[in-house]
Protein backbone atom coordinates (compact mmCIF):
# COMPACT_ATOMS: atom_id res chain seq x y z
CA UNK A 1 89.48 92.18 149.22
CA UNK A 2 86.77 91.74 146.19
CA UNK A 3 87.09 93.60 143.30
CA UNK A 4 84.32 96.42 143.55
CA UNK A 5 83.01 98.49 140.46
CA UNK A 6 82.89 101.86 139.54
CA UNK A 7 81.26 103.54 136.92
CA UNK A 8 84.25 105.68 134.94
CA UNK A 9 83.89 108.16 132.22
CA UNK A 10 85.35 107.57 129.13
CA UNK A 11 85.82 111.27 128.05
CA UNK A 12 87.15 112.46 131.12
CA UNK A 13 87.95 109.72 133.52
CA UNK A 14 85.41 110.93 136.38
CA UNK A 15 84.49 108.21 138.62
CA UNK A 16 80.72 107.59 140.22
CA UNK A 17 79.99 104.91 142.77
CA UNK A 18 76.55 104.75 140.58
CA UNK A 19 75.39 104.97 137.17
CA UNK A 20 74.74 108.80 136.00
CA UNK A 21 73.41 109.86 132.16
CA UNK A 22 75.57 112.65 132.41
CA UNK A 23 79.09 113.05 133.87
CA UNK A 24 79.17 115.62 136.88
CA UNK A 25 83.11 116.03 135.66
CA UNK A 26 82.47 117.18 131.78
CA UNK A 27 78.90 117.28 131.29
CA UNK A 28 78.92 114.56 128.99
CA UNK A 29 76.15 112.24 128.35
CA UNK A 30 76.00 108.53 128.29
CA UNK A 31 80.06 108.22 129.00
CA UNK A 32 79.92 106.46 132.64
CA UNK A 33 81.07 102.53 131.83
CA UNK A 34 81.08 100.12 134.20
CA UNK A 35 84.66 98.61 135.41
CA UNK A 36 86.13 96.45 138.03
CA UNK A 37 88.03 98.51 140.45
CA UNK A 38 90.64 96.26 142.18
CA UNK A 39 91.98 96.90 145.87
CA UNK A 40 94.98 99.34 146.03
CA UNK A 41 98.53 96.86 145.68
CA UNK A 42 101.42 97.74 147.99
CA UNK A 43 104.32 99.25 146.60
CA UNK A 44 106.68 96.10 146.25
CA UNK A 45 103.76 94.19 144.73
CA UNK A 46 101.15 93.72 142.06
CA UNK A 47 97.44 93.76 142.98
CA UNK A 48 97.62 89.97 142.38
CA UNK A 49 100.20 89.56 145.32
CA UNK A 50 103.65 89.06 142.94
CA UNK A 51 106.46 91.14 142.86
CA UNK A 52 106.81 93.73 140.09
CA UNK A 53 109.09 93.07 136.47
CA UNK A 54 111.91 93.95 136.59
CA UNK A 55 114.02 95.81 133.38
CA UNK A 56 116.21 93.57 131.19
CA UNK A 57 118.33 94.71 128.63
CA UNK A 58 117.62 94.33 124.84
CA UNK A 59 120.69 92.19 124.63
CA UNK A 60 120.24 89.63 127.19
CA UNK A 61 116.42 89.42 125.88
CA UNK A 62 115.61 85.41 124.78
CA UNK A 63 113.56 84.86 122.08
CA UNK A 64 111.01 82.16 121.62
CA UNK A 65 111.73 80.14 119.21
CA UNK A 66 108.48 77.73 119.94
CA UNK A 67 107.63 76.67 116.10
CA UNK A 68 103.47 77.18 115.26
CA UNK A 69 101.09 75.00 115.24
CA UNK A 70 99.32 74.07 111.76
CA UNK A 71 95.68 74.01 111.92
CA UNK A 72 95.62 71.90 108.81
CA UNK A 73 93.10 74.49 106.79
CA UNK A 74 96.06 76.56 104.80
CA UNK A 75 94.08 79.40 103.80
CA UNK A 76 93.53 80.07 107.83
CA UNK A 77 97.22 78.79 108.34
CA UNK A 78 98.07 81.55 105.19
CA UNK A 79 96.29 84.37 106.88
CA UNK A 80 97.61 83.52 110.71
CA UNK A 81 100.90 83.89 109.13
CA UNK A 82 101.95 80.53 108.82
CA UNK A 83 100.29 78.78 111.23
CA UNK A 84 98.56 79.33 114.95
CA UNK A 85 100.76 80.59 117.59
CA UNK A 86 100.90 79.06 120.90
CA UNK A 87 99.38 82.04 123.53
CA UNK A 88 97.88 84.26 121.03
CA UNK A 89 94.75 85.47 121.66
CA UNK A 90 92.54 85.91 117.83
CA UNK A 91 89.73 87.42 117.21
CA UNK A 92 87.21 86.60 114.19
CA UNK A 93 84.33 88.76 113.21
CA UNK A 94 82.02 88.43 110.19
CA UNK A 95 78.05 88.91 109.28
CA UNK A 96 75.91 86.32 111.15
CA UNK A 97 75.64 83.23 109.59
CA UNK A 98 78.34 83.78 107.46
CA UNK A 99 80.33 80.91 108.56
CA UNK A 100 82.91 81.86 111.52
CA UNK A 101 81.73 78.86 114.09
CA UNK A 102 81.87 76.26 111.04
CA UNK A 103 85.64 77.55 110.16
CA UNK A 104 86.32 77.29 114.09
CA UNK A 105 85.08 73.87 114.59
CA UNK A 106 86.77 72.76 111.52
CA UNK A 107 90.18 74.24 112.85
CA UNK A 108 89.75 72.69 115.65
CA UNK A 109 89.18 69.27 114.83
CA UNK A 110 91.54 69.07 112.87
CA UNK A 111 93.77 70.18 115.72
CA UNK A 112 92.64 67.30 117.43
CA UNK A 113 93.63 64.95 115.20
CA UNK A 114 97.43 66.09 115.47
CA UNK A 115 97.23 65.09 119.24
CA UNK A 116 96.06 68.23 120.79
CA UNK A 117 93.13 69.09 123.28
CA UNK A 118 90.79 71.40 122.13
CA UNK A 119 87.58 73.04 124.48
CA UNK A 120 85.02 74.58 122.97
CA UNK A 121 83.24 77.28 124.98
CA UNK A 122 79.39 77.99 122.90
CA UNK A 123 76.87 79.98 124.96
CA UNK A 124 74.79 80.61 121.77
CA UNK A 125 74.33 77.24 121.08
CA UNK A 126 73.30 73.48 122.71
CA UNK A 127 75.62 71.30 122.71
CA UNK A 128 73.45 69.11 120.84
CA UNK A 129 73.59 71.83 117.85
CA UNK A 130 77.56 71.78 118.29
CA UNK A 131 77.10 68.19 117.71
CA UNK A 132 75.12 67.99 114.95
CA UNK A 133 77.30 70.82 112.84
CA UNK A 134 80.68 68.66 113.75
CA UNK A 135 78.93 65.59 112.57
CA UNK A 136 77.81 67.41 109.30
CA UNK A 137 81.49 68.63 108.94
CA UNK A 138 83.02 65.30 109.65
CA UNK A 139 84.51 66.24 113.01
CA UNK A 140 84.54 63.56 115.52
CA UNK A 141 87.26 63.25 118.55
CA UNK A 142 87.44 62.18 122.05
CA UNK A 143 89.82 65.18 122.91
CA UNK A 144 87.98 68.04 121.69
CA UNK A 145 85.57 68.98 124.93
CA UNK A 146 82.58 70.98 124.63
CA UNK A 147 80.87 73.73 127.19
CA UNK A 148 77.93 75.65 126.96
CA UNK A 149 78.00 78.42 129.50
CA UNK A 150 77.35 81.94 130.19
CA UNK A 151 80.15 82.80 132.58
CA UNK A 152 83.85 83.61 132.31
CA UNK A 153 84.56 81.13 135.82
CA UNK A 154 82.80 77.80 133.68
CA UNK A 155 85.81 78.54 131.35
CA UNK A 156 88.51 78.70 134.41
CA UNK A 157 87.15 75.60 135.60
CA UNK A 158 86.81 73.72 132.58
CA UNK A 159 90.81 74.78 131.94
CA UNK A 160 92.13 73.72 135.47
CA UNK A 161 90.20 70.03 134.65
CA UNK A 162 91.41 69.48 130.45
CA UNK A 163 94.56 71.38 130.26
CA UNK A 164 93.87 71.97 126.88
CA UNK A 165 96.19 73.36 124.58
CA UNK A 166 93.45 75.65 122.47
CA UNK A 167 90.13 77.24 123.23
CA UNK A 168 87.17 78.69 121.12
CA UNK A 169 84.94 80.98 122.66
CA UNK A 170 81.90 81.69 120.94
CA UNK A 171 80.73 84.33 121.40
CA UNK A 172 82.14 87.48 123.56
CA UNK A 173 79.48 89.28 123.20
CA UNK A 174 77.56 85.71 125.35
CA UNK A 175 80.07 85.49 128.07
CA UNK A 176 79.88 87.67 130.97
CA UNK A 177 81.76 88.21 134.13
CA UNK A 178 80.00 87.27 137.60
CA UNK A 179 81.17 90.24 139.66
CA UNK A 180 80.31 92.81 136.84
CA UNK A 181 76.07 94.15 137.31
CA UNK A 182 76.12 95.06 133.73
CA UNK A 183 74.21 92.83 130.95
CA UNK A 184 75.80 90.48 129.17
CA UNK A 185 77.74 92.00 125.95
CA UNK A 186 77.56 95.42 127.49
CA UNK A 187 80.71 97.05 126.81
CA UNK A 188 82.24 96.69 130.34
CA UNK A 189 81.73 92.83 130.51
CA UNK A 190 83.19 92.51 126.57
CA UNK A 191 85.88 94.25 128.10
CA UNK A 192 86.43 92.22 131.30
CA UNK A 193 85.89 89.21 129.29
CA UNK A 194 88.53 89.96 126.88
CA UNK A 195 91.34 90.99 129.57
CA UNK A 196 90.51 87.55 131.28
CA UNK A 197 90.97 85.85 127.91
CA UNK A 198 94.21 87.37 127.12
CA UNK A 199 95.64 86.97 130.69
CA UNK A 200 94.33 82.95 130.33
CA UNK A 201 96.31 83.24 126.73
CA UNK A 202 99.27 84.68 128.24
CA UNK A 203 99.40 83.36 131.62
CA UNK A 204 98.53 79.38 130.97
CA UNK A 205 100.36 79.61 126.94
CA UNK A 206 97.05 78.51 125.43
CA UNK A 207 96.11 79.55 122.07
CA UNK A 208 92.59 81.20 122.00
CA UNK A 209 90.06 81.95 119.39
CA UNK A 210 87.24 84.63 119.75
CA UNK A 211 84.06 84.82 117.79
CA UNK A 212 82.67 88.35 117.46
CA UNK A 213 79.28 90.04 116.03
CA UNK A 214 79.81 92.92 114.29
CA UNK A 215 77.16 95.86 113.84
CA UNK A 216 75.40 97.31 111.10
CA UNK A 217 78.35 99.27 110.12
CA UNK A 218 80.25 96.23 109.24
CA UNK A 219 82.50 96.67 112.67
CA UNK A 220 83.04 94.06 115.43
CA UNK A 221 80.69 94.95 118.32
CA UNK A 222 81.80 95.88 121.99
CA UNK A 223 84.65 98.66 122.52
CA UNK A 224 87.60 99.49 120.43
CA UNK A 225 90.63 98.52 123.23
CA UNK A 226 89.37 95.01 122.33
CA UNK A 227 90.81 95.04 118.86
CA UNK A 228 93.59 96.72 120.19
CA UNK A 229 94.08 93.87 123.07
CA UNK A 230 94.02 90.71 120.94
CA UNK A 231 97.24 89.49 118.66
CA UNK A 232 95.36 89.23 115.84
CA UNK A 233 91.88 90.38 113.96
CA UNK A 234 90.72 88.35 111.35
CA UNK A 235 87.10 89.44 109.37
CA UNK A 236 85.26 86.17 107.49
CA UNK A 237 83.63 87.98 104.51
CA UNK A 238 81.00 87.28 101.62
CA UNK A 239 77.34 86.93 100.38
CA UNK A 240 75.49 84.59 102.55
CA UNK A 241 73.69 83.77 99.63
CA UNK A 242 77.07 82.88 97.99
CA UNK A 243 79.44 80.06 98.17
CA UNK A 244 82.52 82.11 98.85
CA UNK A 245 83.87 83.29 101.62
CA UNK A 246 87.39 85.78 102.16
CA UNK A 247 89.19 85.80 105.07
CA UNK A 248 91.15 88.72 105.68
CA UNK A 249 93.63 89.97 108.58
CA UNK A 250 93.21 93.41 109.93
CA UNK A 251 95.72 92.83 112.59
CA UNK A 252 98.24 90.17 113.24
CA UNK A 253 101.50 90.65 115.39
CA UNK A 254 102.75 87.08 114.09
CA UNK A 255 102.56 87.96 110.59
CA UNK A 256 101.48 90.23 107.59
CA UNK A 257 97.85 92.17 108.03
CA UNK A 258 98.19 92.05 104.73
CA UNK A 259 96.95 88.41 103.59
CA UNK A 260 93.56 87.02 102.29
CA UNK A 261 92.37 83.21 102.38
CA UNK A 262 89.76 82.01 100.31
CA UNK A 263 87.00 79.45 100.93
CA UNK A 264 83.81 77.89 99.01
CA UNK A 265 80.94 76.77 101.40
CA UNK A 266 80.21 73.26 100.45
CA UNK A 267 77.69 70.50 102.03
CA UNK A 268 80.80 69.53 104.16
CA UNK A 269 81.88 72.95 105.55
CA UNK A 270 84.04 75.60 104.30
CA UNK A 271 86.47 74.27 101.72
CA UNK A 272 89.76 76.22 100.83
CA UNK A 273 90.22 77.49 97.38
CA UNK A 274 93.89 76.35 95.94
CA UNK A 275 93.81 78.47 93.07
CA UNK A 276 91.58 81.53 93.58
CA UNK A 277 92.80 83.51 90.03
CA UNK A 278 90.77 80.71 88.28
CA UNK A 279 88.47 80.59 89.91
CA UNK A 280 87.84 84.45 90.08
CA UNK A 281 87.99 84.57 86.03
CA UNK A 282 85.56 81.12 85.61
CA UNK A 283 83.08 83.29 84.51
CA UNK A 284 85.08 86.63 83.39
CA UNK A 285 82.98 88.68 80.50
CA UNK A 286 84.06 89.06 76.94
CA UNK A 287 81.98 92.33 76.30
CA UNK A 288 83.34 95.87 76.00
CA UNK A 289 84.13 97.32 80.08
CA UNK A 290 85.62 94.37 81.45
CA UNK A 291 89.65 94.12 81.74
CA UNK A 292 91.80 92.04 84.20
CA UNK A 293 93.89 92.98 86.15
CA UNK A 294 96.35 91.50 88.73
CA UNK A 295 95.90 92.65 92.41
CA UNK A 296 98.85 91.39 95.70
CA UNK A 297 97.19 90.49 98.20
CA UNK A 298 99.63 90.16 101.13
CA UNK A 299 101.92 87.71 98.99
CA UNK A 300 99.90 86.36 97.25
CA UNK A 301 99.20 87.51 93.01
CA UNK A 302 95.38 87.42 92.29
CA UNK A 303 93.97 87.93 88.56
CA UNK A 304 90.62 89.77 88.87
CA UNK A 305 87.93 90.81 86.77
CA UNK A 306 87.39 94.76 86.34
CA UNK A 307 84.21 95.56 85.24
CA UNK A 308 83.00 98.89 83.92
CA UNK A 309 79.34 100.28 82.92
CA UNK A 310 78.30 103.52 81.93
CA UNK A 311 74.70 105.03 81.19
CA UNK A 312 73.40 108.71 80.09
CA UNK A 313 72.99 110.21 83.28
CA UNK A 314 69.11 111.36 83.18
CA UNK A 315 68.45 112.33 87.08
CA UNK A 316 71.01 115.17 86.74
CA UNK A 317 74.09 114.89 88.78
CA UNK A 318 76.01 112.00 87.04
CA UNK A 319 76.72 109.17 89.67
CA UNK A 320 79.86 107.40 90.35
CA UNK A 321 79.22 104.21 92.01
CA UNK A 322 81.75 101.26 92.53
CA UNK A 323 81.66 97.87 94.06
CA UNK A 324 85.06 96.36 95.53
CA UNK A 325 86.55 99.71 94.40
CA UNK A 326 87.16 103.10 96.10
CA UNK A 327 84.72 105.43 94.69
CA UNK A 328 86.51 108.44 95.11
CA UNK A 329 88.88 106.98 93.35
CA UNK A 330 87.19 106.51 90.45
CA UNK A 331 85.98 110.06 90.36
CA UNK A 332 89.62 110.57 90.04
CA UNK A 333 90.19 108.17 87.38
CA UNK A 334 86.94 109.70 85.30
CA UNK A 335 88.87 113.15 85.48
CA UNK A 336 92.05 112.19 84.00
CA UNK A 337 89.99 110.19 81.41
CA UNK A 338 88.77 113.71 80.50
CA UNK A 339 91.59 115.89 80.88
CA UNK A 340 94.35 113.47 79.87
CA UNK A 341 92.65 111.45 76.95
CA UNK A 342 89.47 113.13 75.82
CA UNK A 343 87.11 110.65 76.72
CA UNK A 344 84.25 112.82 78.25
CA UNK A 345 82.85 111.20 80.95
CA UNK A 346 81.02 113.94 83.16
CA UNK A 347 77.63 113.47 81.87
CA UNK A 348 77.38 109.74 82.26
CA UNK A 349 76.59 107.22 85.36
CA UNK A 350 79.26 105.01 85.80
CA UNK A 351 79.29 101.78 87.96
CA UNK A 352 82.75 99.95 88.56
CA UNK A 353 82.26 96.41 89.85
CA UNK A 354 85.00 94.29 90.96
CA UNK A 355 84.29 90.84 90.19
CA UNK A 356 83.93 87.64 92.78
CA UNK A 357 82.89 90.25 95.85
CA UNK A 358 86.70 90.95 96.39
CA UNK A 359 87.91 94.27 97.73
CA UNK A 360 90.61 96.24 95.81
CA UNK A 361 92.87 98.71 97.85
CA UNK A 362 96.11 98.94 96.04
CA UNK A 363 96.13 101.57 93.32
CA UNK A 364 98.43 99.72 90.96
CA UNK A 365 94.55 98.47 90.00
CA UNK A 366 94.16 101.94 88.34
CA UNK A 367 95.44 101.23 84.68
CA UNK A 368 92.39 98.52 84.52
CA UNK A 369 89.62 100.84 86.06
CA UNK A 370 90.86 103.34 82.87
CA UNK A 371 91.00 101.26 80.30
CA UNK A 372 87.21 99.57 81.59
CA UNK A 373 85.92 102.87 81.34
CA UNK A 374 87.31 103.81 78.22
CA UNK A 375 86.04 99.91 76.48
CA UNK A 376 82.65 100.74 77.96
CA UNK A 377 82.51 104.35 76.67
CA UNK A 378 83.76 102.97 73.01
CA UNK A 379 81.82 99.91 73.05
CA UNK A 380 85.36 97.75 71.94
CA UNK A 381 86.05 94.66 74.02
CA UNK A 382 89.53 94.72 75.57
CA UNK A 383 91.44 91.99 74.04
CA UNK A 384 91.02 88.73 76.48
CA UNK A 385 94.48 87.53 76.32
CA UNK A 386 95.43 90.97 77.74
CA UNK A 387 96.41 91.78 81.71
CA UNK A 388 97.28 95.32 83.10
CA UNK A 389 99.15 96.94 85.91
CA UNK A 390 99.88 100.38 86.68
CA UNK A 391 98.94 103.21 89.12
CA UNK A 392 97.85 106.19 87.24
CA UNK A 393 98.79 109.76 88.24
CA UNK A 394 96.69 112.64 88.12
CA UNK A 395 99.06 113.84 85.12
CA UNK A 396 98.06 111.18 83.57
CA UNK A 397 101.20 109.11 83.86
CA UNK A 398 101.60 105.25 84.14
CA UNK A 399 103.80 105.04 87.67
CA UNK A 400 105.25 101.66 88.66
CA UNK A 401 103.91 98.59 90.43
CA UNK A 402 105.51 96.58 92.81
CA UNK A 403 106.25 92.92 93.53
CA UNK A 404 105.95 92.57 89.38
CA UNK A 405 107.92 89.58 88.40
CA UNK A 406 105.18 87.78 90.71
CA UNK A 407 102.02 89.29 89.08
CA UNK A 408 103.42 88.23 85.46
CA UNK A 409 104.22 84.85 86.52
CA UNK A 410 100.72 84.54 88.07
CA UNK A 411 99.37 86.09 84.43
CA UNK A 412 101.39 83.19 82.50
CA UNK A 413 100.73 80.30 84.52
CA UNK A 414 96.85 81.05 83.54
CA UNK A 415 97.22 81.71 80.12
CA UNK A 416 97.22 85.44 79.29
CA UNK A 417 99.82 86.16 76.26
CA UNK A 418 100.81 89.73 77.03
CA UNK A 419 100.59 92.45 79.93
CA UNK A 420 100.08 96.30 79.93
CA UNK A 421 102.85 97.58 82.33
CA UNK A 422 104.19 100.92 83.24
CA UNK A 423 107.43 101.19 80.84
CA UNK A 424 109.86 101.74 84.10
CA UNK A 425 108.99 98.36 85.02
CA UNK A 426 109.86 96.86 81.62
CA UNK A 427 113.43 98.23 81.80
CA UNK A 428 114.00 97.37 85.87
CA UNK A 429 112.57 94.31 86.04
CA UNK A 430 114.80 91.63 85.16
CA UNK A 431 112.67 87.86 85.41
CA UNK A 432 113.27 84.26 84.04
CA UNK A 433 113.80 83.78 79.88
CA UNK A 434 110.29 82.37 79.29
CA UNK A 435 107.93 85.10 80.13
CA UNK A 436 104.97 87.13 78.90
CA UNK A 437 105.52 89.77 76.54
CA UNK A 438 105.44 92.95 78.34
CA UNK A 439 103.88 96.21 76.96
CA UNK A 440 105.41 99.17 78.56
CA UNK A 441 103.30 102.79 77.99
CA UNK A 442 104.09 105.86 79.71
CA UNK A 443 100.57 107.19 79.77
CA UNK A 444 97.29 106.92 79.90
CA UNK A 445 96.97 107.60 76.16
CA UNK A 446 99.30 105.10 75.00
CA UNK A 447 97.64 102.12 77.17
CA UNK A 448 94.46 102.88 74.76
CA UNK A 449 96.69 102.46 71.82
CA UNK A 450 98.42 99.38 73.44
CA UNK A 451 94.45 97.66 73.68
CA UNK A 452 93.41 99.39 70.78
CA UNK A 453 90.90 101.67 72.26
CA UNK A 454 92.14 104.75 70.96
């Protein structure tokens, strides 16, 4: 029998053979979504006509072992997790224009060129404008296929013909199911599109890539089970106007969620960065408010540029305003400034700016964010051979950081001659003979002395 749909509400689960504004079940309005309502399966069988799973035991589980595939592009094989894994469904948001079908295509051709078959679903674009980017990126193969449709079934068809071992659809929010009435990118067909994508994943053991939009607030557009269906949720961030881009994980059940890759946008597409600390601190400041500081990001040490600026606040209510940085955080930092060190800071607009457009979550990042405020407020530079690490409590104490020996190393390879450090660190961390001198303070008033800021 064919599927029919329903229209179900999401706050209550009431079910209308029609659309309704409000739900006659909870009184809600705008809830009823549109779904595909399959016919009722016997008991000894699925809807789809196969028998049921049956239970296995933990024990007598078999693991697969199947090794992953390298796209060739290590910053995407860094934030994958070490490569693409065969089935896995990932999903890639980021502003428009910003650069997610250029780091597809590249992928993918390179793909190619290790033997596989690649298809290349695009019903934004011609396939004369697919052609013309690959040419401009240098991709050119006779087993990466192109399609440029609107509906889910082009896909299935174009699958049962290539066999190919990894598919790009671009975009969801394009692609629409034939039996579903709703628009295209409505929330039921992104839905329906992405449980036919992952059951195509699954099912055939194809690896599959999913462009995204995202909305104004910076989210990926369509409803939240999607993120919580794929394997893996990568965001492409940056200034368009910019050469650099970050590509960060927000979800990945191959790997760490935790990892960034780095790209520069070049004539001939998006070209990864080998050493991003260096390029980070290219143009690094040498006047008072600016500190560096080393920030793990998923394993990876990066030395970044803290930057601090404060002005008499004149509109009343002093602003705290930070770019890359938590705010509230800084609000935080201000007060201990005050309370632990005497460095009034309540009547003053302060900006905190994170240099390169990279964000900074880990609050071992604190000690620099103190001791930029304090250079800025004294008007005496930070010393530039200097680094810092530390959290900073609200008693004003220096706590420890972790994954140390591989920040300092980081800090020495590019040249700095001596790191701030909370003193527990100094006496637990044991690294090789030739390192940096390490300068351990217990608080926040002996880091000033240590940078001579006091």
């Amino acid at each position: 029998m064919k599927p029919r749909s329903v229209y179900v509400c999401q706050a209550c689960g009431y079910q209308a053979p029609k659309w309704l504004g409000r739900c006659p079940g909870c009184q809600a309005w705008s809830t009823l979504i549109e779904e595909i309502q399959a016919s009722a399966p016997t008991p000894a069988t699925a809807a789809s006509g196969e028998p049921f799973g049956q239970p296995v035991a933990l024990s007598r589980v078999v693991m697969d072992t199947a090794a992953r595939v390298t796209t060739g592009i290590e910053e995407l094989d860094r934030v994958l997790g070490g490569g693409l894994t065969t089935g896995s469904l990932v999903l890639v948001g980021g502003d428009p224009g910003i650069g997610k079908s250029t780091l597809l295509l590249q992928a993918v051709g390179q793909l190619t060129r290790r033997g596989q078959r690649a298809l290349y679903l695009s019903a934004e674009e011609s396939l004369a404008q697919i052609k013309m980017r690959a040419e401009r990126l240098g991709v050119a193969s006779d087993t990466l296929f192109l399609l440029s449709d609107t509906r889910i079934e082009a896909l299935d068809a174009a699958i049962e013909q290539l066999q190919p071992a990894v598919i790009v659809v671009d975009s969801i929010q394009t692609v629409g199911v034939s039996e579903l009435e709703s628009a295209i990118g409505s929330v039921a067909q992104i839905r329906a599109v992405t449980q036919h994508l992952m059951h195509i994943a699954k099912g055939r053991n194809i690896a599959t890539f999913v462009v995204g939009h995202v909305t104004k607030d910076g989210t990926i557009a369509g409803p939240k089970v999607m993120e919580h269906m794929v394997d893996t949720v990568l965001y492409f961030e940056g200034e368009r106007t910019g050469p650099f881009r970050i590509l960060r994980a927000h979800k990945n059940r191959f790997g760490s969620a935790q990892e960034i890759g780095i790209f520069e946008m070049q004539v001939q597409g998006l070209v990864p960065v080998a050493n991003p600390s260096a390029l980070f601190l290219s143009q690094r400041a040498t006047a008072p408010g600016a500190v560096v500081i080393t920030s793990m990001e998923g394993s990876r040490p990066l030395l970044l540029e803290i930057q601090a600026l404060t002005a008499p606040a004149v509109y009343g209510t002093a602003r705290r305003t930070a770019v890359g940085f938590d705010p509230q955080r800084v609000a935080m930092l201000c007060a201990v400034l005050d309370r632990r060190a005497g460095l009034e800071t309540g009547n003053m607009d302060i900006y905190i700016n994170v240099a390169g457009g990279v964000r900074i979550s880990e609050p071992a990042a604190d000690l620099g964010v103190i001791l930029a405020l304090a250079s800025t407020v004294r008007n005496i530079a930070v010393p530039t051979d200097v680094v810092v690490i530390g959290e900073v409590g609200l008693a004003g104490e220096i706590r420890g950081a972790s994954y140390l020996p591989a920040r300092i190393q980081e800090a020495q390879r590019l040249g700095f001659s001596r790191c701030v450090v909370p003193k527990i660190d100094v006496e637990r961390w044991q690294g090789p003979k030739a390192r940096l001198p390490l300068t351990g303070v217990e608080r926040v008033s002996a880091a000033l002395a240590a940078v001579d800021l006091q």
